[in-house]
N, C-alpha and C. Protein backbone atom coordinates (compact mmCIF):
# COMPACT_ATOMS: atom_id res chain seq x y z
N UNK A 1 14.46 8.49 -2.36
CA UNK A 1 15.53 9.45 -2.34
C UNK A 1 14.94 10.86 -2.41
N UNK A 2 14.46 11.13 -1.55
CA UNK A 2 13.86 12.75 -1.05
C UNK A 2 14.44 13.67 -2.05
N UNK A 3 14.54 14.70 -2.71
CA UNK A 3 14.74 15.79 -2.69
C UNK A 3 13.78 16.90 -3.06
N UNK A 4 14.13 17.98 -3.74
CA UNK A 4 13.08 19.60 -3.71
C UNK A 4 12.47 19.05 -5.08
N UNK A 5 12.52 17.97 -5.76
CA UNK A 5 12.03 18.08 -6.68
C UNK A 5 10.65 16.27 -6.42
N UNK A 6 10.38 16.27 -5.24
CA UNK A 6 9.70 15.08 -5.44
C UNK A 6 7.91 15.48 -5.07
N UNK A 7 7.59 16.57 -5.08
CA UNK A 7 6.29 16.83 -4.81
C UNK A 7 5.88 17.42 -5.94
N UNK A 8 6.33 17.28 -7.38
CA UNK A 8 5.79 17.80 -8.64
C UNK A 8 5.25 16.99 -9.42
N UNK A 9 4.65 17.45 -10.01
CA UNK A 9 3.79 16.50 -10.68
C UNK A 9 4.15 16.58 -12.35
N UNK A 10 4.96 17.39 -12.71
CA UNK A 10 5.01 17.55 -14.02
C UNK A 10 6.38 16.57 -14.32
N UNK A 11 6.48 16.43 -15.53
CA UNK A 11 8.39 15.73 -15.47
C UNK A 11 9.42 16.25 -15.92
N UNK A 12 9.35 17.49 -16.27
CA UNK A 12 10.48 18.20 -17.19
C UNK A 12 11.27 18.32 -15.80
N UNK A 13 12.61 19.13 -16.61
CA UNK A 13 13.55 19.67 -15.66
C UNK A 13 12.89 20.71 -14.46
N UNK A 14 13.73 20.59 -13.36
CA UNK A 14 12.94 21.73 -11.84
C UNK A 14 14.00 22.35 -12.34
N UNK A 15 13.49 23.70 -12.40
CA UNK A 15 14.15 25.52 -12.57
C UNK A 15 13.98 25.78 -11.65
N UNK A 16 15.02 25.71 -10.41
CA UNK A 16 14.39 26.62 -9.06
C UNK A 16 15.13 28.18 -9.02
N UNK A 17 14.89 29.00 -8.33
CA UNK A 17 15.32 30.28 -8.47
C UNK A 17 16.99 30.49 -8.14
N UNK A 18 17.41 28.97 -7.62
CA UNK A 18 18.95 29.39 -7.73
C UNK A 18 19.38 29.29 -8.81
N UNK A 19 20.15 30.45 -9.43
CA UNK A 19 20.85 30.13 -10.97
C UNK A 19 22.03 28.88 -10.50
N UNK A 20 22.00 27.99 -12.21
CA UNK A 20 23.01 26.99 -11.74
C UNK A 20 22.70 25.86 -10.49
N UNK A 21 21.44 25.58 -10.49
CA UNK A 21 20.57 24.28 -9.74
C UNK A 21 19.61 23.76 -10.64
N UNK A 22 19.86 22.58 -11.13
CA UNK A 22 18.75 21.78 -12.07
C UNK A 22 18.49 20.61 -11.50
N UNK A 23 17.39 20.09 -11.29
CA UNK A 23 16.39 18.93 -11.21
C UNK A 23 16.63 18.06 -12.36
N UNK A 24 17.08 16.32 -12.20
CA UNK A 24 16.19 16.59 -14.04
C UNK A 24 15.99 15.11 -13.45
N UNK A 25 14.54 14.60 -13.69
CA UNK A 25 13.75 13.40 -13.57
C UNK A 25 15.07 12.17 -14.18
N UNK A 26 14.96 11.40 -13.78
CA UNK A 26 15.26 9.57 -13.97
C UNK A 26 14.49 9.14 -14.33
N UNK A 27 13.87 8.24 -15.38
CA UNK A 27 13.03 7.67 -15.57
C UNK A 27 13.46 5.94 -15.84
N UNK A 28 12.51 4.79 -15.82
CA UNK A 28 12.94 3.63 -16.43
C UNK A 28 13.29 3.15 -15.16
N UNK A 29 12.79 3.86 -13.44
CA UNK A 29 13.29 3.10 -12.59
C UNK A 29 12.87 1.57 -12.58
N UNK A 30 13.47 0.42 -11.85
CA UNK A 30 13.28 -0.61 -11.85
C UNK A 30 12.47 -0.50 -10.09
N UNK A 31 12.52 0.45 -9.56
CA UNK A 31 12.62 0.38 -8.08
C UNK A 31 11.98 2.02 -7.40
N UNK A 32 11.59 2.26 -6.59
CA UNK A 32 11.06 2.96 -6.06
C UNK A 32 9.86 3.54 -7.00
N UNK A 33 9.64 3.12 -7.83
CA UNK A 33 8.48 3.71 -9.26
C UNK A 33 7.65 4.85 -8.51
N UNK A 34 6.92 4.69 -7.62
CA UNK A 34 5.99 5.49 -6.87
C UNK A 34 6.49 7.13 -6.68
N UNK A 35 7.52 7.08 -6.30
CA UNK A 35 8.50 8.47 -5.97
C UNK A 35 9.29 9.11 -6.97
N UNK A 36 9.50 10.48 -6.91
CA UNK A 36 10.16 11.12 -8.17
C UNK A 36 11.49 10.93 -7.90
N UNK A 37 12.30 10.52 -8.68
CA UNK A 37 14.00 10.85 -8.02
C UNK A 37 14.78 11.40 -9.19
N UNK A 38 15.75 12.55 -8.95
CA UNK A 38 15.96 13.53 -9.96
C UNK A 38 17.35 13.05 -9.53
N UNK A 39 18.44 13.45 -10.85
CA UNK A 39 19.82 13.86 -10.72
C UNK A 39 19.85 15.23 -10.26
N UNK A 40 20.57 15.64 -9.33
CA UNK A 40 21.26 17.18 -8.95
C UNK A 40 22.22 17.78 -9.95
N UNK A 41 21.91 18.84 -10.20
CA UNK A 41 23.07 18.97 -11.23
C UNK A 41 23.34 20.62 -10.24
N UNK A 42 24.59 20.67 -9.68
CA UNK A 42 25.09 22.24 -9.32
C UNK A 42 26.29 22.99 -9.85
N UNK A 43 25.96 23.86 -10.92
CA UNK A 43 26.90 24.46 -11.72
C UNK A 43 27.32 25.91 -11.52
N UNK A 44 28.54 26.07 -10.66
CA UNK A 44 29.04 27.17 -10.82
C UNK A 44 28.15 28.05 -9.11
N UNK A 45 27.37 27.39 -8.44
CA UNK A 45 26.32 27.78 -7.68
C UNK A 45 26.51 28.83 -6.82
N UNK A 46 25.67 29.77 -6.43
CA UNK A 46 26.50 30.75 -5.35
C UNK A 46 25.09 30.67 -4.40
N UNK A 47 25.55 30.00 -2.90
CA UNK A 47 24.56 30.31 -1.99
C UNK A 47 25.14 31.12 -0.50
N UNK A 48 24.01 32.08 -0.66
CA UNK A 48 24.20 33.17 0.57
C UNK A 48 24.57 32.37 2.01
N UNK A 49 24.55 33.37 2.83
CA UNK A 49 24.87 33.38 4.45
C UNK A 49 23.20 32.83 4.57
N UNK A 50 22.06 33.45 3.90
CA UNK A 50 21.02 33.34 4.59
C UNK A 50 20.13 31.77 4.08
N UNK A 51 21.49 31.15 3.53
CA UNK A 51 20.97 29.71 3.31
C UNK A 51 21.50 28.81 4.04
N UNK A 52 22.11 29.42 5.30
CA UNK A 52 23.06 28.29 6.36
C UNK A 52 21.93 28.31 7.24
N UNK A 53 21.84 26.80 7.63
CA UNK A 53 21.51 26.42 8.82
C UNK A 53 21.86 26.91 10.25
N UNK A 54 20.72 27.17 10.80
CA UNK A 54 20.53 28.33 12.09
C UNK A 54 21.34 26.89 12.83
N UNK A 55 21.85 27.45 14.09
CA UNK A 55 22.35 27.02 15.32
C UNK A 55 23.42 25.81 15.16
N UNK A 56 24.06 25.26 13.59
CA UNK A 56 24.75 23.93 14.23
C UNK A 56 26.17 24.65 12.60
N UNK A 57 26.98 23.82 13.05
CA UNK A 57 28.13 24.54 12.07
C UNK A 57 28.68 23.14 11.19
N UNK A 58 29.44 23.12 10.23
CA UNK A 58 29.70 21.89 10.08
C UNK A 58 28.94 21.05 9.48
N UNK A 59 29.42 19.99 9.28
CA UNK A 59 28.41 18.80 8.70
C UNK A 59 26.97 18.16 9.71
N UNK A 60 27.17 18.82 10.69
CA UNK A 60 26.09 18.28 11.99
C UNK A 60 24.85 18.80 11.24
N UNK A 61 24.21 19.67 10.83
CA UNK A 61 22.94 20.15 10.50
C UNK A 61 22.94 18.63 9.68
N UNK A 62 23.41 18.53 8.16
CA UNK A 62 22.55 17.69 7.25
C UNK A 62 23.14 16.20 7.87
N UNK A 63 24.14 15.87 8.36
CA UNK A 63 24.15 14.23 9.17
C UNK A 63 23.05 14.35 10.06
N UNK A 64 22.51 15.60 10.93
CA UNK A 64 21.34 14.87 11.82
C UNK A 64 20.13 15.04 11.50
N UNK A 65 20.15 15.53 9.96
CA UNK A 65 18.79 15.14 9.31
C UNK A 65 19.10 14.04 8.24
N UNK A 66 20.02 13.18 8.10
CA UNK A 66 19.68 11.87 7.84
C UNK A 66 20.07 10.52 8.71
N UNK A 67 20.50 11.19 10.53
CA UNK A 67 20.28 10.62 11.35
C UNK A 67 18.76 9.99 11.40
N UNK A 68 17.81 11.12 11.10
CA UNK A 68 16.46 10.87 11.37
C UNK A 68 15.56 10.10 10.45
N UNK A 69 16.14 10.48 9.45
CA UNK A 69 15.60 9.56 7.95
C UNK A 69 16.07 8.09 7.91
N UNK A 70 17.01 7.58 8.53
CA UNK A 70 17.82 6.61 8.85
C UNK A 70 17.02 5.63 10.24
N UNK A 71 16.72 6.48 11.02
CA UNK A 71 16.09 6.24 12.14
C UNK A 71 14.48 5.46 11.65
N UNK A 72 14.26 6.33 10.82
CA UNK A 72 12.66 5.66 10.29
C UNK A 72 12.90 4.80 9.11
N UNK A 73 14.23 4.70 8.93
CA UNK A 73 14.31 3.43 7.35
C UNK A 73 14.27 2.20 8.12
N UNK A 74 15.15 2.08 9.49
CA UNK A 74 14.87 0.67 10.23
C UNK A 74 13.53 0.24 10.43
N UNK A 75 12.92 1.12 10.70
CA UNK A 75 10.88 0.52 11.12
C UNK A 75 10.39 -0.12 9.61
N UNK A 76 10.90 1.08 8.84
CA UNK A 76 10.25 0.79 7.22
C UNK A 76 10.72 -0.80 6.87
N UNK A 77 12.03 -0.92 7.23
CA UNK A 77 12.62 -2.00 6.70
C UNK A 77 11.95 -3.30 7.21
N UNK A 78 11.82 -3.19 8.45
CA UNK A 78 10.88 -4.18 9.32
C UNK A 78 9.49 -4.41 8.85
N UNK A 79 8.61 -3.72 8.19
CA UNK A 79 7.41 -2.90 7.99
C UNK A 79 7.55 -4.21 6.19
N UNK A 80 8.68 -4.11 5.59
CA UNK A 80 8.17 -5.19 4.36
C UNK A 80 8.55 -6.15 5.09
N UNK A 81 9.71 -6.19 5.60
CA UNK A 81 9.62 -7.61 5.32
C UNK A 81 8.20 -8.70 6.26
N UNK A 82 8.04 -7.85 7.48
CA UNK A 82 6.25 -8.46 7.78
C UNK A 82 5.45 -8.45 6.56
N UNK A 83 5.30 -7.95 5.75
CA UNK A 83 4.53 -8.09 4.48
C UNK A 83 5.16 -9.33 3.64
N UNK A 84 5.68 -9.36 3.47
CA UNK A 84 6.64 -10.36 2.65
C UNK A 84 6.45 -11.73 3.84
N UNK A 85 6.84 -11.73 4.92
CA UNK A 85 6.50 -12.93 5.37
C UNK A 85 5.10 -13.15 5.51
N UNK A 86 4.32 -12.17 6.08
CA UNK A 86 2.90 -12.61 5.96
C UNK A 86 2.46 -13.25 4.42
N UNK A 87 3.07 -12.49 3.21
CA UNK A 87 1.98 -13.08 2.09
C UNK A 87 3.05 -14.27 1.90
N UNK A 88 4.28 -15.21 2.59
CA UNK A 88 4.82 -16.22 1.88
C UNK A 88 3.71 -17.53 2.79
N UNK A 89 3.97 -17.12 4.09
CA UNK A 89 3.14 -17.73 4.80
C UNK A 89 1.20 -18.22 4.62
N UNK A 90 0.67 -17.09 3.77
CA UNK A 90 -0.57 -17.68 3.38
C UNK A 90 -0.27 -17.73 1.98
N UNK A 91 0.06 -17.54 1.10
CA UNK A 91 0.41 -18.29 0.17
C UNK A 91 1.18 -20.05 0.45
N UNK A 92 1.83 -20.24 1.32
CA UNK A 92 2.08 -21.36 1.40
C UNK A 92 1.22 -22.51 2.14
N UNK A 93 0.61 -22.06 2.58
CA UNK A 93 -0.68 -22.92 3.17
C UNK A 93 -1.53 -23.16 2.33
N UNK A 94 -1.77 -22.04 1.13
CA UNK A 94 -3.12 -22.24 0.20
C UNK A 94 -2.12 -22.96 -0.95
N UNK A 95 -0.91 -23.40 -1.55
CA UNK A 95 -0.70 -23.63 -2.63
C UNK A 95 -0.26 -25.04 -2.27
N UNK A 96 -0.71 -25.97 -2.81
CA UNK A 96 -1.23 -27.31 -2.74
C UNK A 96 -0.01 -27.92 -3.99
N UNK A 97 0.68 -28.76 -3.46
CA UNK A 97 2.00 -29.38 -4.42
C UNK A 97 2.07 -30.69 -3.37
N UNK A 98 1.64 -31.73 -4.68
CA UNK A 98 1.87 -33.33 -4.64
C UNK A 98 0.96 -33.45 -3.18
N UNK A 99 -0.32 -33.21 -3.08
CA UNK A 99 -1.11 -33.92 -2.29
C UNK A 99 -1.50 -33.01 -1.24
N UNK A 100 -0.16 -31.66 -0.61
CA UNK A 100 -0.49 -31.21 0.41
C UNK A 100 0.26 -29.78 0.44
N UNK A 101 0.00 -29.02 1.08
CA UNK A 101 -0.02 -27.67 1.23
C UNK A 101 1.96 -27.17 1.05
N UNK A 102 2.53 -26.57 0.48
CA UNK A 102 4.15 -26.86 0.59
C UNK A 102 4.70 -26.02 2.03
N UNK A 103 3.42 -25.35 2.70
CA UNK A 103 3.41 -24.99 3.90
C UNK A 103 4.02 -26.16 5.09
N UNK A 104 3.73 -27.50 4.33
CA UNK A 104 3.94 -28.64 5.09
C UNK A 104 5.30 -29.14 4.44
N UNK A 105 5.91 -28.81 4.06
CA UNK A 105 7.21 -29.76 3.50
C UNK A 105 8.50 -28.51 4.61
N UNK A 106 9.29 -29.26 4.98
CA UNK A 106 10.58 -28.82 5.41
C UNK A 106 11.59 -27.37 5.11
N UNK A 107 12.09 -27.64 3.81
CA UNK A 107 12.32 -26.64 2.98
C UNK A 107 11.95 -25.38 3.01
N UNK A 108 10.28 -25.41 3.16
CA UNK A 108 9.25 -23.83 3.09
C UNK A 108 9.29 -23.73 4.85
N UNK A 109 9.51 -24.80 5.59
CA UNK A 109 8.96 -24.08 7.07
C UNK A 109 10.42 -23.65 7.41
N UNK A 110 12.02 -24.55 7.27
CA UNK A 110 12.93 -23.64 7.33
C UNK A 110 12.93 -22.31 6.94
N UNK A 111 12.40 -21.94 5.78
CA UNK A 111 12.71 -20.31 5.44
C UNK A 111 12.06 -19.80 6.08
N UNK A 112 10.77 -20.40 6.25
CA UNK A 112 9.23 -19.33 7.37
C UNK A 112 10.06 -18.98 8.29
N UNK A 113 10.78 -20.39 9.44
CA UNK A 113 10.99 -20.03 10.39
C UNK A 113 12.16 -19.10 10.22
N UNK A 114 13.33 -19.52 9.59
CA UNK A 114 14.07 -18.16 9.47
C UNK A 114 13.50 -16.70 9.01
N UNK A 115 12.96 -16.33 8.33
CA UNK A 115 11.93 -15.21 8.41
C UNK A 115 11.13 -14.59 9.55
N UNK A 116 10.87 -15.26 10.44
CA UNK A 116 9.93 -14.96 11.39
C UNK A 116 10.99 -14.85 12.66
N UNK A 117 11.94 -15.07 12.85
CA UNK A 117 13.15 -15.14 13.48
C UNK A 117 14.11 -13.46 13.81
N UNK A 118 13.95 -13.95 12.14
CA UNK A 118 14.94 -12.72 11.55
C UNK A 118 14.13 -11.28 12.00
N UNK A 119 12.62 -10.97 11.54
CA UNK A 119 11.96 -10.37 12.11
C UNK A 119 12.25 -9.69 13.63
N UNK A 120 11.47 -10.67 14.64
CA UNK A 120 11.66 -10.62 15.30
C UNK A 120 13.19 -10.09 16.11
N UNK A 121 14.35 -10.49 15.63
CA UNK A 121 15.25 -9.68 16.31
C UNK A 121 15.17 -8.42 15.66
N UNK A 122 15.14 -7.87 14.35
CA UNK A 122 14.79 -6.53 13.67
C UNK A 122 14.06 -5.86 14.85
N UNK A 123 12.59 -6.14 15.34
CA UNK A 123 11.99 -5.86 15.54
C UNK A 123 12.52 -5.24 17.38
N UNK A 124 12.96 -6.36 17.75
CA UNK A 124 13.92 -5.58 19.60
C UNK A 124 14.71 -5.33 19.12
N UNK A 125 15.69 -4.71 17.81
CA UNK A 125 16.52 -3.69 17.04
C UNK A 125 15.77 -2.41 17.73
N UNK A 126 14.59 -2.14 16.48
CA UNK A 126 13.77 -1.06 16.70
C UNK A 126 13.70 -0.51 18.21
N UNK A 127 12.83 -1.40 18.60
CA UNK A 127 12.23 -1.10 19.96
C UNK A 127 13.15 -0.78 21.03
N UNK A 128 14.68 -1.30 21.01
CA UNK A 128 15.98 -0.44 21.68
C UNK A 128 16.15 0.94 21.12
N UNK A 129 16.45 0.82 19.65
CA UNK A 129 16.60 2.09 19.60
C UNK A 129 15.54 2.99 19.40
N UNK A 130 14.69 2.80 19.76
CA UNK A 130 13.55 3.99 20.30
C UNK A 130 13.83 4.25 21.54
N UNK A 131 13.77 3.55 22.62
CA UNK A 131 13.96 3.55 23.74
C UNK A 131 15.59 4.28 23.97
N UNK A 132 16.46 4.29 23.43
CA UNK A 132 17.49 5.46 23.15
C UNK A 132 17.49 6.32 22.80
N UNK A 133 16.50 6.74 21.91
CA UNK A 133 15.78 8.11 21.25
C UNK A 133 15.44 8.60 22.52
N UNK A 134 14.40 8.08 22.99
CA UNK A 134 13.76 8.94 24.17
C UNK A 134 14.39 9.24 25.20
N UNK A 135 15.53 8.58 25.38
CA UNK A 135 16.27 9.34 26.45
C UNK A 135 17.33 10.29 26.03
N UNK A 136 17.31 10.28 24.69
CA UNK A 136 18.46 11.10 24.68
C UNK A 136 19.56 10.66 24.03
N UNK A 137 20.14 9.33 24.18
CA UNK A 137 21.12 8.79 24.19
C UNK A 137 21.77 7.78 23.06
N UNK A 138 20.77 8.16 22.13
CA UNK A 138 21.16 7.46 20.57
C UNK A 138 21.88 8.09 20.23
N UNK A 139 23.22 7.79 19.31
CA UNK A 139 24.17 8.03 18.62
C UNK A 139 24.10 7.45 16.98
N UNK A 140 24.73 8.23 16.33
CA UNK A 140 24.67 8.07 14.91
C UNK A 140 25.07 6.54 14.42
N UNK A 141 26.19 6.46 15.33
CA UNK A 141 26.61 4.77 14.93
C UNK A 141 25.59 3.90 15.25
N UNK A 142 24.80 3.77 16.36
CA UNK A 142 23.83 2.99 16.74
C UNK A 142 22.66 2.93 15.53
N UNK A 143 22.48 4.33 15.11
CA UNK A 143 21.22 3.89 14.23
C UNK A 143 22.12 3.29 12.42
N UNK A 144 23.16 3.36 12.62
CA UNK A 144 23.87 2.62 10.98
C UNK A 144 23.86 1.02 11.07
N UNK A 145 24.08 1.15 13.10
CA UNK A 145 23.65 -0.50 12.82
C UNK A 145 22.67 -1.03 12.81
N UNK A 146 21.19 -0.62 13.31
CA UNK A 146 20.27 -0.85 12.89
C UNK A 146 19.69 -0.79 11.56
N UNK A 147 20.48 0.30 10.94
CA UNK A 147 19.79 -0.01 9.61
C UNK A 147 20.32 -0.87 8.53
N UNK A 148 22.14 -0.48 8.99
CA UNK A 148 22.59 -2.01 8.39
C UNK A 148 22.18 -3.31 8.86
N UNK A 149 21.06 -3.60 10.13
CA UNK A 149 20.81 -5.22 9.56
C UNK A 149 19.50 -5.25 9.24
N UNK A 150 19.08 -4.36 9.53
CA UNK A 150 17.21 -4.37 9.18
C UNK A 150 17.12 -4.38 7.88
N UNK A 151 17.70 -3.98 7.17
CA UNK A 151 17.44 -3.82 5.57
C UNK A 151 18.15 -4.67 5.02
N UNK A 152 19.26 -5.01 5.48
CA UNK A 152 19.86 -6.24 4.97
C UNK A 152 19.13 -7.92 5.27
N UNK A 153 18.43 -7.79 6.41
CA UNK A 153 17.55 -9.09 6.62
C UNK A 153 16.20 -9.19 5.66
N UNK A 154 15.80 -7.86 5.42
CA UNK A 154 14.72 -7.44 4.54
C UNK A 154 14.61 -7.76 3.57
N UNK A 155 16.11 -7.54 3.16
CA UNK A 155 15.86 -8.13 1.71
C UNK A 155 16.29 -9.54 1.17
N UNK A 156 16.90 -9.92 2.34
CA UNK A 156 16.69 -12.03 1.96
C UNK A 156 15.33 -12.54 2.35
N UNK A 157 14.32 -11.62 3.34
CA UNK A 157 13.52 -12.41 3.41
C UNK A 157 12.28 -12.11 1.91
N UNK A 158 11.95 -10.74 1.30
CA UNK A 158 11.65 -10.35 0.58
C UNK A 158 12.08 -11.64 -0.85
N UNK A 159 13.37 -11.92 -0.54
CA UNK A 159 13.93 -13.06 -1.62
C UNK A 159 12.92 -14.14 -1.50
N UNK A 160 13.52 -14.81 0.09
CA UNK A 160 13.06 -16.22 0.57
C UNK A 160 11.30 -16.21 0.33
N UNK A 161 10.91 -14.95 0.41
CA UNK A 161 9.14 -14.93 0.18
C UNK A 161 9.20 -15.09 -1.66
N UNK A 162 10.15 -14.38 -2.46
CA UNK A 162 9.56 -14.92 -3.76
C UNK A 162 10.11 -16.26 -4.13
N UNK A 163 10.84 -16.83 -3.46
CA UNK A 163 11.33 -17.98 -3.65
C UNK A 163 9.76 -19.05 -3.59
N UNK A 164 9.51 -18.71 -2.47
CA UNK A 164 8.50 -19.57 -2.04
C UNK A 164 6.97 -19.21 -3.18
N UNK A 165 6.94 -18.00 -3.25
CA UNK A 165 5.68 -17.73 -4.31
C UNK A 165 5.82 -18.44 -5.80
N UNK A 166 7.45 -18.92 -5.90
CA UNK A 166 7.71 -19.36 -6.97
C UNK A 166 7.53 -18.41 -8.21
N UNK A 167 6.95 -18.33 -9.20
CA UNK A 167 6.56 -18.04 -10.62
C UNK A 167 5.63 -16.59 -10.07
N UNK A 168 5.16 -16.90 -9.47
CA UNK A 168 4.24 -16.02 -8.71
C UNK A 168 4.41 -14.39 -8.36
N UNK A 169 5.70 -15.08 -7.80
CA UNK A 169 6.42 -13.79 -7.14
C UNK A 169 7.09 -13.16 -7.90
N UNK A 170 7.12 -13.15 -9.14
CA UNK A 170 7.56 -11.66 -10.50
C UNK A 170 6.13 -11.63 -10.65
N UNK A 171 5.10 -12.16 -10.31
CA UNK A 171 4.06 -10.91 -10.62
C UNK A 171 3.41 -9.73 -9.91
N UNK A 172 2.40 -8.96 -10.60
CA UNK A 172 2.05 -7.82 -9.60
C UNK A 172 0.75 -7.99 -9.11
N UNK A 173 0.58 -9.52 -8.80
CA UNK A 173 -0.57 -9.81 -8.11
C UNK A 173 0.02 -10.37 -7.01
N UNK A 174 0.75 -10.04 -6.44
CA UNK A 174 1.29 -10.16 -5.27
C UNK A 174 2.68 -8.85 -4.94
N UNK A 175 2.76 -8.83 -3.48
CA UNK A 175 3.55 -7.92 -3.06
C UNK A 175 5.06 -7.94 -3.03
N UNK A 176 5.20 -9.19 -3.02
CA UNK A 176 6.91 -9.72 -2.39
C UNK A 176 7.86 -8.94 -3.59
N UNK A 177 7.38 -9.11 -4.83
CA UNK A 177 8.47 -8.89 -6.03
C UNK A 177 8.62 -7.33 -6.04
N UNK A 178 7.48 -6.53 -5.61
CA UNK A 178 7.53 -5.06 -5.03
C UNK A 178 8.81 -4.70 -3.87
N UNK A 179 8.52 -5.66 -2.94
CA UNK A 179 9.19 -5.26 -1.39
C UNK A 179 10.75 -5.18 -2.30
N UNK A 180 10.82 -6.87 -3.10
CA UNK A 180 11.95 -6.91 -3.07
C UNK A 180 13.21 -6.33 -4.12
N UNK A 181 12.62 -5.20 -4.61
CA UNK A 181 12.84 -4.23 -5.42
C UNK A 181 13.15 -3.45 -4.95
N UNK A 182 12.48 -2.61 -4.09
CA UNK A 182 12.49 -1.41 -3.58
C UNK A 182 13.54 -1.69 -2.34
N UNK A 183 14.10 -2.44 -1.68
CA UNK A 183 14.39 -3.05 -0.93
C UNK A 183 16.04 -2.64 -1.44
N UNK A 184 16.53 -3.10 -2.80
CA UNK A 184 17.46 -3.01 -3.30
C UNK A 184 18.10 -1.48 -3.28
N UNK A 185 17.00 -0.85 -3.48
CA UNK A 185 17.04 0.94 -3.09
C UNK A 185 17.88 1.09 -2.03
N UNK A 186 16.51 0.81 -1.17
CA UNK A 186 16.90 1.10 0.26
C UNK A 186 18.08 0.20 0.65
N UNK A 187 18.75 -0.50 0.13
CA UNK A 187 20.21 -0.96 0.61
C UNK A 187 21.23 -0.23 0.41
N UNK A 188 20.51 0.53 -0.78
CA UNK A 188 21.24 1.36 -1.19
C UNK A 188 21.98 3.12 -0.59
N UNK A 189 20.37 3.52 -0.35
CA UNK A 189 20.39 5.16 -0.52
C UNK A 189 20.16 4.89 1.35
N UNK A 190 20.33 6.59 1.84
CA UNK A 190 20.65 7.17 3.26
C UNK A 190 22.10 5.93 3.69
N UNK A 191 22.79 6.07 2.69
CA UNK A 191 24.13 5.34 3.34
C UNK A 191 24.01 4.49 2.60
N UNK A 192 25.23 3.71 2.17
CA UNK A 192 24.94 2.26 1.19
C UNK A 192 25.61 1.64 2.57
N UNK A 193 25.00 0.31 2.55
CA UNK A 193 25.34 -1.15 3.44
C UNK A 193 26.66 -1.02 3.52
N UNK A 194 27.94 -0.92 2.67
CA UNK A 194 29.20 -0.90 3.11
C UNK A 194 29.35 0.38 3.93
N UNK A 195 28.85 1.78 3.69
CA UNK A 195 29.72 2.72 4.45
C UNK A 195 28.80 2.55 6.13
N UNK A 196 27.73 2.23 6.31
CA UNK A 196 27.46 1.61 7.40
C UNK A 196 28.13 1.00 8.09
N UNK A 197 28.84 -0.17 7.37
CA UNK A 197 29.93 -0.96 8.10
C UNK A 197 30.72 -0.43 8.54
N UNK A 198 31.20 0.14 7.71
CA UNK A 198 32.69 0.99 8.00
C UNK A 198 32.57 1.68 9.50
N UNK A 199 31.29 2.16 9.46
CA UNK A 199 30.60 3.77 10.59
C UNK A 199 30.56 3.00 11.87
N UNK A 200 30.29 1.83 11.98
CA UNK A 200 30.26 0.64 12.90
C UNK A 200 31.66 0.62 13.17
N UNK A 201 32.13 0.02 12.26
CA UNK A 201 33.49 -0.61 12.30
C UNK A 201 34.16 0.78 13.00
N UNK A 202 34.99 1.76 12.92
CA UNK A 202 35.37 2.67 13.16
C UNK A 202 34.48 3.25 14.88
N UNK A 203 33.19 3.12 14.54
CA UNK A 203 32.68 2.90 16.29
C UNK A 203 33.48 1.96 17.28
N UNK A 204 33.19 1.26 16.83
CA UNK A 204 34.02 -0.39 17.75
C UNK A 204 35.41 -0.72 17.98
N UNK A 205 36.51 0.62 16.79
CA UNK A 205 37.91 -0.05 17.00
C UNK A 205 38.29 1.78 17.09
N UNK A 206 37.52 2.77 17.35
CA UNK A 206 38.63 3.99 17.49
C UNK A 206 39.41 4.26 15.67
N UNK A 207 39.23 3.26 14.88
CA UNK A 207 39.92 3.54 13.84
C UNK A 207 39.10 3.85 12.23
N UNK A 208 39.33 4.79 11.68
CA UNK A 208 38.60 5.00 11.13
C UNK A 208 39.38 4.34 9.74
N UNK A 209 38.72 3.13 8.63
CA UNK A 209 38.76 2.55 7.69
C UNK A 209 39.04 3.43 6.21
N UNK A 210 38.48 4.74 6.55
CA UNK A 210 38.13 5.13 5.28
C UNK A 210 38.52 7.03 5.71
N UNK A 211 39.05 7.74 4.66
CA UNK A 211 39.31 8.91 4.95
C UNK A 211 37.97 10.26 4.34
C-alpha cells in the first residue's frame, strides 16, 4: 500500500510540511511485513491550485494512476503463485509418505494440475492485456478483471501449495506461507475483489450496482 511515507526508515509519525497531514506507522502486520504502511490522517487540510494535477480534471488523474498499479498487480499476482506452485511441486516429489513420493498419489497431482492450469490461463490474462496496452486500447474495466482473477487464483493456489507442504508450510523455511499472506493484502488493497466485481459487472450490463 504505497504512500509518501514508505521510503523512511525511521517509525515515528511523518510531519510533512502540509499542516494537518500525519503519517503514523501500523505495526503488528500479519502481511506485507517488508513495506511501511501508515494510516492517513487529514485534518482540517488546505491544498493549493499548485497541488492539482497538470492536464486531466476530475477523478481521471488518481484512477489512471491506479489503473497502472493495478496493471502490474496482475503480473505480480501470477509471479507467486509460479513460486508457490514451483516449491509445492518439488517439495512433493522429495517428501516420501508410505513408500513413495505424495507427488505420486492422486489427491497432490489433482491440485498440481489445477495449479498449473490455473496459471496458465492467468498467464494469456496478462499477455492480452499487454497486448491492449500497446495499442492503446485497454480500459479500466479490463484491467479489474484481470486482477480480479489473477489474485483471486493466487491465492487458492498459494493455499493448495501449503496444503500440500503440510506442517511445513507455516514455516519460514519455505515460501508458500509468505505468498499466502501477502496475497490476502493484495486481495485486498488497489480495489478490494468485490468492488472489482461490481466495475465488471456494471461494464457488462450498462448498470451501475453501487452509487
Amino acid at each position: 500500500m504505497p504512500n509518501r511515507a514508505c521510503d523512511r526508515q525511521d517509525s515515528g509519525p511523518f510531519m510533512p510540511e502540509t499542516p494537518g497531514f500525519t503519517a503514523k506507522d501500523i505495526h503488528g502486520k500479519w502481511s506485507l511485513r517488508a513495506s511501511v504502511t501508515s494510516e492517513l490522517v487529514l485534518d482540517d487540510v488546505a491544498v493549493g491550485e499548485d497541488a492539482l494535477l497538470p492536464g486531466v480534471t476530475g477523478m481521471k488523474g488518481p484512477l489512471s494512476c491506479l489503473s497502472q498499479a493495478r496493471f502490474g498487480i496482475c503480473y505480480g499476482a501470477v509471479g507467486a503463485a509460479m513460486a508457490c506452485y514451483d516449491e509445492a511441486l518439488s517439495y512433493a516429489k522429495e517428501r516420501v509418505q508410505f513408500s513413495r513420493p505424495i507427488a505420486g498419489y492422486q489427491l497432490v497431482q489433482r491440485k498440481l494440475v489445477d495449479m498449473v492450469g490455473e496459471i496458465t490461463k492467468a498467464q494469456l490474462l496478462c499477455w492480452r492485456l499487454g497486448r491492449l496496452k500497446e495499442s492503446g486500447a485497454l480500459t479500466p474495466s479490463q484491467i479489474s478483471l484481470a486482477k480480479r482473477n489473477n489474485v483471486d487464483v493466487a491465492r487458492d493456489i498459494a493455499r493448495d501449495a501449503r496444503d500440500i507442504l503440510g506442517a511445513n508450510g507455516v514455516t519460514d523455511d519455505y515460501q508458500c506461507g509468505r505468498h499466502m499472506l501477502n496475497l490476502e493484502s493484495v486481495y485486498t488493497y488497489e480495489g478490494t475483489h468485490d468492488i472489482h466485481t461490481l466495475a465488471v459487472g456494471k461494464d457488462i450490463t450498462g448498470i451501475g450496482a453501487f452509487e
